[in-house]
C-alpha atoms as a PDB file:
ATOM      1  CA  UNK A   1      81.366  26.137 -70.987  1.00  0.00           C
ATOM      2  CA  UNK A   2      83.137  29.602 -70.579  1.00  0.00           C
ATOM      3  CA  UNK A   3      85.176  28.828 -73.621  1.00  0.00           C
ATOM      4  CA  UNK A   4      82.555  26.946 -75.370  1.00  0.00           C
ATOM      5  CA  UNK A   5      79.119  28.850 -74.493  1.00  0.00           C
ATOM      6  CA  UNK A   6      77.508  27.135 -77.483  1.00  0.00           C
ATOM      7  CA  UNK A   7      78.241  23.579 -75.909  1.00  0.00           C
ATOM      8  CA  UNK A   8      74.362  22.168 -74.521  1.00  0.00           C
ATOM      9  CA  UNK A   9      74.281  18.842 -72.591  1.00  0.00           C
ATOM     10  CA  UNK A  10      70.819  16.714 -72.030  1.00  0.00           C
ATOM     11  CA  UNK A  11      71.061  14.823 -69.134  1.00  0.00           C
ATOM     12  CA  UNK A  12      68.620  11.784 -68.894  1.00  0.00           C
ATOM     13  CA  UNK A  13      67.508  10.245 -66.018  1.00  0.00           C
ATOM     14  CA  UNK A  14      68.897   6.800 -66.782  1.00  0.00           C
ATOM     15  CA  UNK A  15      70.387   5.025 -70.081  1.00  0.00           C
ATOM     16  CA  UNK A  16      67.123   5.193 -72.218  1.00  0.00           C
ATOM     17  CA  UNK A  17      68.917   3.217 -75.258  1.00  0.00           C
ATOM     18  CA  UNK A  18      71.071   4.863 -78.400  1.00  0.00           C
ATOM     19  CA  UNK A  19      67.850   5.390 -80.552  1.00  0.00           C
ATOM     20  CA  UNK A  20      66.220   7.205 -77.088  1.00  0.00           C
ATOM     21  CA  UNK A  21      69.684   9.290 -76.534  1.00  0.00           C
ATOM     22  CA  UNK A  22      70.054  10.162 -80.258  1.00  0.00           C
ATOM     23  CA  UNK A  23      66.219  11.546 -80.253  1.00  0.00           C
ATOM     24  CA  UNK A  24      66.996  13.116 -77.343  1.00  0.00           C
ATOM     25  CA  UNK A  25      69.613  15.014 -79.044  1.00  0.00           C
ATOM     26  CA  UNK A  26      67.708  15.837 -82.069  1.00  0.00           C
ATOM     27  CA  UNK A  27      64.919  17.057 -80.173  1.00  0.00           C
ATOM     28  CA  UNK A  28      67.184  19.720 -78.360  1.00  0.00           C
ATOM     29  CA  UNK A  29      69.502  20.543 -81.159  1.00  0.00           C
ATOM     30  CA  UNK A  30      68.920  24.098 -82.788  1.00  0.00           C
ATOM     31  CA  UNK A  31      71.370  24.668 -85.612  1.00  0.00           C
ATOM     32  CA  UNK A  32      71.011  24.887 -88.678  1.00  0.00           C
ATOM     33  CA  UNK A  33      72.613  21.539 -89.443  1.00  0.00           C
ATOM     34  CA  UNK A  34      72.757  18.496 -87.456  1.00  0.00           C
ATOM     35  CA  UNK A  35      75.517  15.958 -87.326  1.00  0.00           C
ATOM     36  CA  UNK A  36      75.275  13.018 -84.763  1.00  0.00           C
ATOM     37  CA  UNK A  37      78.102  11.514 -84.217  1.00  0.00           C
ATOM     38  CA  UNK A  38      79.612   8.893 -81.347  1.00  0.00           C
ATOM     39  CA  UNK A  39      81.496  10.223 -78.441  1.00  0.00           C
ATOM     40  CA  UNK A  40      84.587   7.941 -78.934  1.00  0.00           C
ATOM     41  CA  UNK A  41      85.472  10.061 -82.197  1.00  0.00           C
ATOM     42  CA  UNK A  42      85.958   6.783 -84.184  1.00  0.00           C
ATOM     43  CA  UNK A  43      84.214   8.279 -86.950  1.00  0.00           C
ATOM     44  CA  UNK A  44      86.084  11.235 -88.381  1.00  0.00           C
ATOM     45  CA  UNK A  45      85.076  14.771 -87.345  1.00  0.00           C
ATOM     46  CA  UNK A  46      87.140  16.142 -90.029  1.00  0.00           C
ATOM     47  CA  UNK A  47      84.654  14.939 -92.657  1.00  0.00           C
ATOM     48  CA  UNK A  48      82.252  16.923 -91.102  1.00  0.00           C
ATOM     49  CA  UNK A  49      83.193  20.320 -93.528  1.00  0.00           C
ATOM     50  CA  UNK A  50      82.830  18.102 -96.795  1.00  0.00           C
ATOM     51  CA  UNK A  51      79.546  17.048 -95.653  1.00  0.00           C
ATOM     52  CA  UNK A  52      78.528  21.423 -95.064  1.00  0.00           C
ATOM     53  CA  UNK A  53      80.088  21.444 -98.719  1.00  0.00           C
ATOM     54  CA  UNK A  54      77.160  19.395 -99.846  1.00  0.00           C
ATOM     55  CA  UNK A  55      74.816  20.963 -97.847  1.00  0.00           C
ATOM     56  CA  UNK A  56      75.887  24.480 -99.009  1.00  0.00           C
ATOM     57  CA  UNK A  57      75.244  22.547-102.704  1.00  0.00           C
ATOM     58  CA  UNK A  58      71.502  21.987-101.714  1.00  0.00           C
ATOM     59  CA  UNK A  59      71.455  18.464-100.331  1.00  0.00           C
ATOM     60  CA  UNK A  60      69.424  18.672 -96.908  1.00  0.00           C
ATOM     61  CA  UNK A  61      70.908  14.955 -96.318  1.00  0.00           C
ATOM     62  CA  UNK A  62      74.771  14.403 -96.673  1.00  0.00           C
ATOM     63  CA  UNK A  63      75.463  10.721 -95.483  1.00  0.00           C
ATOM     64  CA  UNK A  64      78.950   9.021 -94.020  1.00  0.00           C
ATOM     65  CA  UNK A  65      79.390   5.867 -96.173  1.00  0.00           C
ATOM     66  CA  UNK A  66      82.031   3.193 -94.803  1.00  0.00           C
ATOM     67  CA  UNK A  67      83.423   1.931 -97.884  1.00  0.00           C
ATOM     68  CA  UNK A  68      85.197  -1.268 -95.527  1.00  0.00           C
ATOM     69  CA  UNK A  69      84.521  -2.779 -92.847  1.00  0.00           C
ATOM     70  CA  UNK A  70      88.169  -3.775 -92.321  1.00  0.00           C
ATOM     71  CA  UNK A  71      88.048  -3.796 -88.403  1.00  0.00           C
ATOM     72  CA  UNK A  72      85.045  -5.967 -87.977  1.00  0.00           C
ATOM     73  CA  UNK A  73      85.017  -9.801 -87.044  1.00  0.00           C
ATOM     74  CA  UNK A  74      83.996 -12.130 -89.677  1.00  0.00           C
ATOM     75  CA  UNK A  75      80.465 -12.305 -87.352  1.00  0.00           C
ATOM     76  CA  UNK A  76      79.820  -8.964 -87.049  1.00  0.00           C
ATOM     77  CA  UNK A  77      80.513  -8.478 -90.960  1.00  0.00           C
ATOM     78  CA  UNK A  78      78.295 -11.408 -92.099  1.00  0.00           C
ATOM     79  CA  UNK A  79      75.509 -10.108 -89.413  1.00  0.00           C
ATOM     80  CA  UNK A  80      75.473  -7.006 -90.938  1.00  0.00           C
ATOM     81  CA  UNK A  81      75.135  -7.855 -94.545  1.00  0.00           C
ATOM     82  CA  UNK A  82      72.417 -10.403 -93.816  1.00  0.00           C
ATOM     83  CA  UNK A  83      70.526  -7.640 -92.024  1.00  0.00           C
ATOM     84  CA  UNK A  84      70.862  -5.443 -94.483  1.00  0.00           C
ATOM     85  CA  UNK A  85      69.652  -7.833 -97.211  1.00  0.00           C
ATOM     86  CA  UNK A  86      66.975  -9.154 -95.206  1.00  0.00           C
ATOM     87  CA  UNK A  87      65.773  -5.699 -93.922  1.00  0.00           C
ATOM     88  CA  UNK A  88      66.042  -4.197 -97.618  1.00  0.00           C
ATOM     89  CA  UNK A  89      64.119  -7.630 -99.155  1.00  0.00           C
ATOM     90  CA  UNK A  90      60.672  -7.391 -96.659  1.00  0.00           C
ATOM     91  CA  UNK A  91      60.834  -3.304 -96.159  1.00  0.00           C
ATOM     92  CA  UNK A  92      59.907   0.113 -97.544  1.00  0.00           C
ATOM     93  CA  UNK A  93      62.103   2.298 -97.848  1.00  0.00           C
ATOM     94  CA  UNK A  94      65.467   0.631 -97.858  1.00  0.00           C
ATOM     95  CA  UNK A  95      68.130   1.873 -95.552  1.00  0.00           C
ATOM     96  CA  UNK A  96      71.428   2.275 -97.391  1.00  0.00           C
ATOM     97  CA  UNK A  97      74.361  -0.414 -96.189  1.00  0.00           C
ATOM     98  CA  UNK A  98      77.268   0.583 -94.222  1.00  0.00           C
ATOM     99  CA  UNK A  99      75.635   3.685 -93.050  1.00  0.00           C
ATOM    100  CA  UNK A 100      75.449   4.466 -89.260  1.00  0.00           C
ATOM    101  CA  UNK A 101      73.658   7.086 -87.214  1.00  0.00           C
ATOM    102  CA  UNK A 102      76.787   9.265 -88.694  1.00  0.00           C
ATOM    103  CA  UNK A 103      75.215  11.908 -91.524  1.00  0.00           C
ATOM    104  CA  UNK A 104      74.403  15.998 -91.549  1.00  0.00           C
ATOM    105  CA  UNK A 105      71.083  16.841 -91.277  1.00  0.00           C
ATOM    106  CA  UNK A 106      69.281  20.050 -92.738  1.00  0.00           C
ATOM    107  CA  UNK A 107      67.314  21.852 -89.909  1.00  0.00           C
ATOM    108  CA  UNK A 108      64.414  21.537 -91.852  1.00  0.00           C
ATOM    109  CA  UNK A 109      64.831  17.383 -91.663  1.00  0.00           C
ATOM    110  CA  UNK A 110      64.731  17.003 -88.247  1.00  0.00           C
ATOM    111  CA  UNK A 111      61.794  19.470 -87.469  1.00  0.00           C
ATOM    112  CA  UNK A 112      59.887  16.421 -89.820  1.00  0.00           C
ATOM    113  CA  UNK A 113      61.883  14.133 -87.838  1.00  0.00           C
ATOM    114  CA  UNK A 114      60.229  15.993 -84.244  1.00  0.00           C
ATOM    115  CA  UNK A 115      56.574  15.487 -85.967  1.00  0.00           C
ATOM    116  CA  UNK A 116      56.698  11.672 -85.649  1.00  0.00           C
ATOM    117  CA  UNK A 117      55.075  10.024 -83.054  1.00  0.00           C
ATOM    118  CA  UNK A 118      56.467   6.814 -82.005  1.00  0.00           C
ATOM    119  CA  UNK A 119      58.158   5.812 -79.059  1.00  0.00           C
ATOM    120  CA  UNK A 120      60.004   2.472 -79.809  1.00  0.00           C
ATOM    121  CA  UNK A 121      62.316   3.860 -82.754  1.00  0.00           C
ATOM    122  CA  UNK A 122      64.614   2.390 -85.163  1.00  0.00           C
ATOM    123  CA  UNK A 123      66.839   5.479 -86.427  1.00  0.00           C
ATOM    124  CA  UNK A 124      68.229   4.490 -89.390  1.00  0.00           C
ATOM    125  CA  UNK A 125      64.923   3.292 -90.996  1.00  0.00           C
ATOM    126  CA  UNK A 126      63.362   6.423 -89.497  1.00  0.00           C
ATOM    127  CA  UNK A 127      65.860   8.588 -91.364  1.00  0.00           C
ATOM    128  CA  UNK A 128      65.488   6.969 -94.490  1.00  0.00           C
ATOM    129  CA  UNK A 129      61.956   7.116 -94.177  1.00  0.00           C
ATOM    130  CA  UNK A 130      61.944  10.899 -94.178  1.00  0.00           C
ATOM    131  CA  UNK A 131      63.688  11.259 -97.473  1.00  0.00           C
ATOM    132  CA  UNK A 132      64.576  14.934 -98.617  1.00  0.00           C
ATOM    133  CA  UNK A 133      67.950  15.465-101.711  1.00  0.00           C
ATOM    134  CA  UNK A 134      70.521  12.891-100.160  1.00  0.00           C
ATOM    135  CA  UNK A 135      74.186  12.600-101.141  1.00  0.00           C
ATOM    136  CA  UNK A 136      76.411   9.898 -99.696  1.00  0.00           C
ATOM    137  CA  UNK A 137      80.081  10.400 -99.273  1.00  0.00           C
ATOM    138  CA  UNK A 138      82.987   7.095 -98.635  1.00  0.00           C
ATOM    139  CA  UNK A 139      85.256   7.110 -96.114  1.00  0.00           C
ATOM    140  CA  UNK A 140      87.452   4.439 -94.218  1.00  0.00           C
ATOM    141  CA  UNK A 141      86.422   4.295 -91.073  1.00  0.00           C
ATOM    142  CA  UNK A 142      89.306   3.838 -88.536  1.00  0.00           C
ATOM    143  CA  UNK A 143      90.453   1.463 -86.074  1.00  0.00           C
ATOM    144  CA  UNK A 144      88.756   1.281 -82.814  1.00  0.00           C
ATOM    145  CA  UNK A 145      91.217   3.613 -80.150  1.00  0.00           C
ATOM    146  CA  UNK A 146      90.554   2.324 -76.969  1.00  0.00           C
ATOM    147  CA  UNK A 147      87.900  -0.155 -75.608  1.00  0.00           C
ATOM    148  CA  UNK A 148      85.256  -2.217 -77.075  1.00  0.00           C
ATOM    149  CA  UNK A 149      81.954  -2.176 -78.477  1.00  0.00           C
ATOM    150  CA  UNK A 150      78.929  -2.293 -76.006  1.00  0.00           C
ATOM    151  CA  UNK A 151      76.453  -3.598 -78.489  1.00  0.00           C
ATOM    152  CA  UNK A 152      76.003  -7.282 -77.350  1.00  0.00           C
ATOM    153  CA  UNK A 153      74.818  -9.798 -79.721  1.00  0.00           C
ATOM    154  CA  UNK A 154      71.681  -9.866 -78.282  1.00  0.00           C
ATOM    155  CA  UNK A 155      71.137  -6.532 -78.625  1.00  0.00           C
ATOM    156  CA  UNK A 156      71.888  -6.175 -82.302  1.00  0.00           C
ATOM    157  CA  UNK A 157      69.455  -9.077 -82.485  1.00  0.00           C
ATOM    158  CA  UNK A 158      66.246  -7.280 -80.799  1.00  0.00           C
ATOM    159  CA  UNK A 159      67.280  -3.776 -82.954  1.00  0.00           C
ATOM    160  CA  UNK A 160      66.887  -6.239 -86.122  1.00  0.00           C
ATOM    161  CA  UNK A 161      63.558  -7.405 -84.950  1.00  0.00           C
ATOM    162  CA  UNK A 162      62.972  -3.899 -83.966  1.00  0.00           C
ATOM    163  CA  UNK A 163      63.718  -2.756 -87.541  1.00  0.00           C
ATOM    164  CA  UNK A 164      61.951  -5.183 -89.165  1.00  0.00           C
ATOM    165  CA  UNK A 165      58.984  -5.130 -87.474  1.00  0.00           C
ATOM    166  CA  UNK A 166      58.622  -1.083 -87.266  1.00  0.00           C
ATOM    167  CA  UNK A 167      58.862  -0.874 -91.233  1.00  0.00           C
ATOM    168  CA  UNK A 168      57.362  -4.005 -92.811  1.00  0.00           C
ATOM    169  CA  UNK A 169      54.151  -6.302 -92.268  1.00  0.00           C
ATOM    170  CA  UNK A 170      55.955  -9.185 -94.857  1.00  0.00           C
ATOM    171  CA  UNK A 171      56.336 -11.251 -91.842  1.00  0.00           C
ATOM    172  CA  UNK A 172      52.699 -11.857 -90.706  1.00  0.00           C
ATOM    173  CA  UNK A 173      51.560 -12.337 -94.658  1.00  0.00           C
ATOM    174  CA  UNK A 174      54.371 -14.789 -95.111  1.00  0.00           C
ATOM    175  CA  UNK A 175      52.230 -16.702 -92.293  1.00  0.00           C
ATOM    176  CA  UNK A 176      49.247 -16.270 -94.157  1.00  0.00           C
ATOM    177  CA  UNK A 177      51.152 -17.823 -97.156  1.00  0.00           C
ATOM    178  CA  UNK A 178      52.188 -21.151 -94.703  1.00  0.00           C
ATOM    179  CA  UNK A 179      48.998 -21.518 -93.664  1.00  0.00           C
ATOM    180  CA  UNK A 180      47.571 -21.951 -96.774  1.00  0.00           C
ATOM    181  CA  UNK A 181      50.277 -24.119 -98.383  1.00  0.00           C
ATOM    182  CA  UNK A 182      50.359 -26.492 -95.322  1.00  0.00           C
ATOM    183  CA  UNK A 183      46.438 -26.618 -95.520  1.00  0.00           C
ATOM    184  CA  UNK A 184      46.384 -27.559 -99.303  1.00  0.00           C
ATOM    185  CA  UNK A 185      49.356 -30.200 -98.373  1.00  0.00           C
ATOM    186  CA  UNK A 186      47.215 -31.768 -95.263  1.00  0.00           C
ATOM    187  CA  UNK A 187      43.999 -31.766 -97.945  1.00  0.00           C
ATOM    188  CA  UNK A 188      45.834 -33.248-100.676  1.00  0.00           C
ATOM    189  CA  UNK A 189      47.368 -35.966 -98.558  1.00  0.00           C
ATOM    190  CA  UNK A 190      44.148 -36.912 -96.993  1.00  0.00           C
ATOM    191  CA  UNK A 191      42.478 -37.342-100.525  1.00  0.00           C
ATOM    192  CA  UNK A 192      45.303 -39.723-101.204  1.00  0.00           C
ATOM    193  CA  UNK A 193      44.655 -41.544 -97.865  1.00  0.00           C
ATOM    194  CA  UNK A 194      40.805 -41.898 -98.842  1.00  0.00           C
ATOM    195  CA  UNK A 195      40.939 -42.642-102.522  1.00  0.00           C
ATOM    196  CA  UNK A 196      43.860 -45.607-101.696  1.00  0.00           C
ATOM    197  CA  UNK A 197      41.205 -46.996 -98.418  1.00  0.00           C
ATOM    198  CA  UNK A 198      38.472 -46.720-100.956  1.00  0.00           C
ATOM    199  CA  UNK A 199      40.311 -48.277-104.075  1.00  0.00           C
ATOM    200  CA  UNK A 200      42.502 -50.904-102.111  1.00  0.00           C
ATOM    201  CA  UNK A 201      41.211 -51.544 -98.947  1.00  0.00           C
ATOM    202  CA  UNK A 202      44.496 -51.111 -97.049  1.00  0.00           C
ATOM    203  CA  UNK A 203      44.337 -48.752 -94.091  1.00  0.00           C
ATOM    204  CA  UNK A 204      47.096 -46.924 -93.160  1.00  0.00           C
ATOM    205  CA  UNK A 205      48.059 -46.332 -89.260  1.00  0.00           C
ATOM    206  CA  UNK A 206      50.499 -44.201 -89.597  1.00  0.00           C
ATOM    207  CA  UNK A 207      51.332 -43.195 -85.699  1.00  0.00           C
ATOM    208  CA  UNK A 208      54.975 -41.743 -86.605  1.00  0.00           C
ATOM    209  CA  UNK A 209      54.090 -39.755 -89.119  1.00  0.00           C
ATOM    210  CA  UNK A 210      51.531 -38.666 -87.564  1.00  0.00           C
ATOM    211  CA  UNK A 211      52.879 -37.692 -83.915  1.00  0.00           C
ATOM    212  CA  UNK A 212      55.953 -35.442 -87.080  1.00  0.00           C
ATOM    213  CA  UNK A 213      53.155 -34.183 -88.660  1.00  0.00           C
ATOM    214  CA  UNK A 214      51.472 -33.222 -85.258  1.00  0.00           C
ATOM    215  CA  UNK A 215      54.891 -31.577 -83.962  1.00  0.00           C
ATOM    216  CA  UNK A 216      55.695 -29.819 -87.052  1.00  0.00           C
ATOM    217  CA  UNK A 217      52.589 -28.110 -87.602  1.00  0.00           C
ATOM    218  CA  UNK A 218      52.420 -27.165 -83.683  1.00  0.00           C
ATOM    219  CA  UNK A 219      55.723 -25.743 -84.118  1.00  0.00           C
ATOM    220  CA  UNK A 220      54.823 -23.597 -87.258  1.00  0.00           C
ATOM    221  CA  UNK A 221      51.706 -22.535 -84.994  1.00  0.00           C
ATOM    222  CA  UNK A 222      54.049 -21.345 -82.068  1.00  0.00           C
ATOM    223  CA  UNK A 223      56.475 -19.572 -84.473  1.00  0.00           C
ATOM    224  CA  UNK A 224      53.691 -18.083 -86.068  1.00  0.00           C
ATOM    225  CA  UNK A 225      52.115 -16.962 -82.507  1.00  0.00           C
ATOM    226  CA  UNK A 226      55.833 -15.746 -81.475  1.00  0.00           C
ATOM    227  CA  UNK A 227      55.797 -13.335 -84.694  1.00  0.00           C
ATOM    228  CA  UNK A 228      52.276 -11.690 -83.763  1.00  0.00           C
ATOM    229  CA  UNK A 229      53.569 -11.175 -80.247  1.00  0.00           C
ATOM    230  CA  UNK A 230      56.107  -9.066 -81.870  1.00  0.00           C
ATOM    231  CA  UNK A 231      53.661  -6.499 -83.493  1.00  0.00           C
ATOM    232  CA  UNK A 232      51.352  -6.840 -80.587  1.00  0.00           C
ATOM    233  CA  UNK A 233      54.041  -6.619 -78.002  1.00  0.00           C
ATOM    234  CA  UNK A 234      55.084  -2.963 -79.987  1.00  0.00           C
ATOM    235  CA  UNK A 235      51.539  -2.476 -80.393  1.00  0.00           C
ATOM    236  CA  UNK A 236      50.858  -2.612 -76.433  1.00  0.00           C
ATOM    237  CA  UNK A 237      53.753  -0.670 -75.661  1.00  0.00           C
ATOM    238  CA  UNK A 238      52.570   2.134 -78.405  1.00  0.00           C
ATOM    239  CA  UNK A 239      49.603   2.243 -76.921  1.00  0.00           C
ATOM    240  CA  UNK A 240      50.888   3.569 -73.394  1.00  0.00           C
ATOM    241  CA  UNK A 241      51.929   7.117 -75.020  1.00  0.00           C
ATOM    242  CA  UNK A 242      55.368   6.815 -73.250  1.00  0.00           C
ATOM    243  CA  UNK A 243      57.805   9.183 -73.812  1.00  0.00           C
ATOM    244  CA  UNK A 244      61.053   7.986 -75.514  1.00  0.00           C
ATOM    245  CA  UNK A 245      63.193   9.623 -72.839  1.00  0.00           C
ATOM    246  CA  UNK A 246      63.080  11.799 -69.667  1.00  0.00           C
ATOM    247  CA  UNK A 247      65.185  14.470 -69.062  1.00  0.00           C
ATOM    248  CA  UNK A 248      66.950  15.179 -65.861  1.00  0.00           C
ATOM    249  CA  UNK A 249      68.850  18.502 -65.989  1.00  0.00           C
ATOM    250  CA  UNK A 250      69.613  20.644 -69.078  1.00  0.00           C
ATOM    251  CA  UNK A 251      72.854  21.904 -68.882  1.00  0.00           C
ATOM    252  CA  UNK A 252      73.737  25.436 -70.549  1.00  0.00           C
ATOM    253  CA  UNK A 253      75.765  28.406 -70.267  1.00  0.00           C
ATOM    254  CA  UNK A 254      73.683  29.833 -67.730  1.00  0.00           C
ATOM    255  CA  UNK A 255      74.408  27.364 -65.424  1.00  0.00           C
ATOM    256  CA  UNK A 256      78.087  28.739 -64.852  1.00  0.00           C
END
């Protein structure tokens, strides 16, 4: 830090999560641009002075487009592009695709960004909830150096439910929507039953179809019950007032 007396490092008192870490660094930052980017360097600091080149232009929001995802697995490539449309098709705002946690920030963006109060965040849908004059510039983003990625499957999977359910309500009205088509489907079926006993006489038993019927519509009903757990699960956890983070040691210049 002699050479670098600018250089601030938060120290948390345990791995909090990326979103928690990335607040973290927000929250402490106090430039008058902000550029997160990943400690392994794989995205390129160089582009980093044609981002200030837009910001000196007036844009308070210069963002790092990857133009290829030419390093990614097949999985990882089709995961992301179903998120993205799937995210995009029951949410407000859209997130742009392709676009990490990598983008300049005007000082002015992330004192809004301070002001909100949630705990269980989703960055990238926070971001582009904020708005301000955005610009978006490509770049190729290169090869992986050394090591691997840390972000499991599983992982990726609870930050998509995470997203979802922090920006968009579509999934409990969707239910609403089942409920009432499988209710007008179970009425019009029973009229057919009772018009064919009362025209023809023939009774129909039905014990197959009805033990389907019975496990189908149970399993809507758990689905249905998993999904609200979601928002009330987020809900709960809300509710606590949690911080994101804790801090362990701030480490400056005056600490030499």
């Amino acid at each position: 830090q002699s050479h670098m007396p600018f250089i601030k490092i938060v120290d948390l008192s345990r791995n909090f999560g990326k979103e928690a870490a990335l607040t973290a660094g927000l929250e402490y930052s106090n430039g008058d641009v902000v550029v997160p980017i990943d400690v392994d360097l794989q995205d390129p600091p160089e582009l980093i002075l044609e981002m200030l080149k837009k910001w000196n232009e007036g844009y308070e929001v210069v963002l790092a487009h990857r133009v290829d995802r030419e390093y990614d697995t097949l999985t990882k490539k089709t995961s992301a592009s179903l998120f993205y449309k799937l995210h995009n098709s029951l949410a407000r705002p859209k997130i742009p695709e392709n676009v990490g946690d990598f983008r300049l920030m005007d000082r002015c963006v992330v004192e809004a960004l301070k002001t909100l109060p949630e705990s269980r965040r989703f960055m990238k849908g926070i971001f582009a909830w904020l708005g301000f004059r955005t610009y978006s510039i490509d770049y190729a983003r290169p090869k992986r150096a050394n090591g691997n990625t840390k972000f499991s499957t599983w992982y990726l999977w609870n930050l998509a439910l995470e997203a979802i359910t922090s920006f968009s309500t579509a999934p409990l009205r969707v239910w609403t929507y089942i409920g009432l088509t499988v209710s007008f489907i179970s009425f019009f079926y029973a009229t057919l039953i009772i018009l064919r006993v009362l025209l023809s006489g023939v009774d129909l038993p039905g014990y197959a179809s009805l033990i389907v019927a019975i496990s189908f519509l149970g399993g809507l009903q758990l689905i249905g019950i998993g999904i609200l757990g979601e928002y009330l699960g987020r809900t709960y956890i809300e509710a606590k007032r949690r911080p994101s983070f804790i801090i362990r040691k701030i480490y400056t210049k005056d600490d030499d």
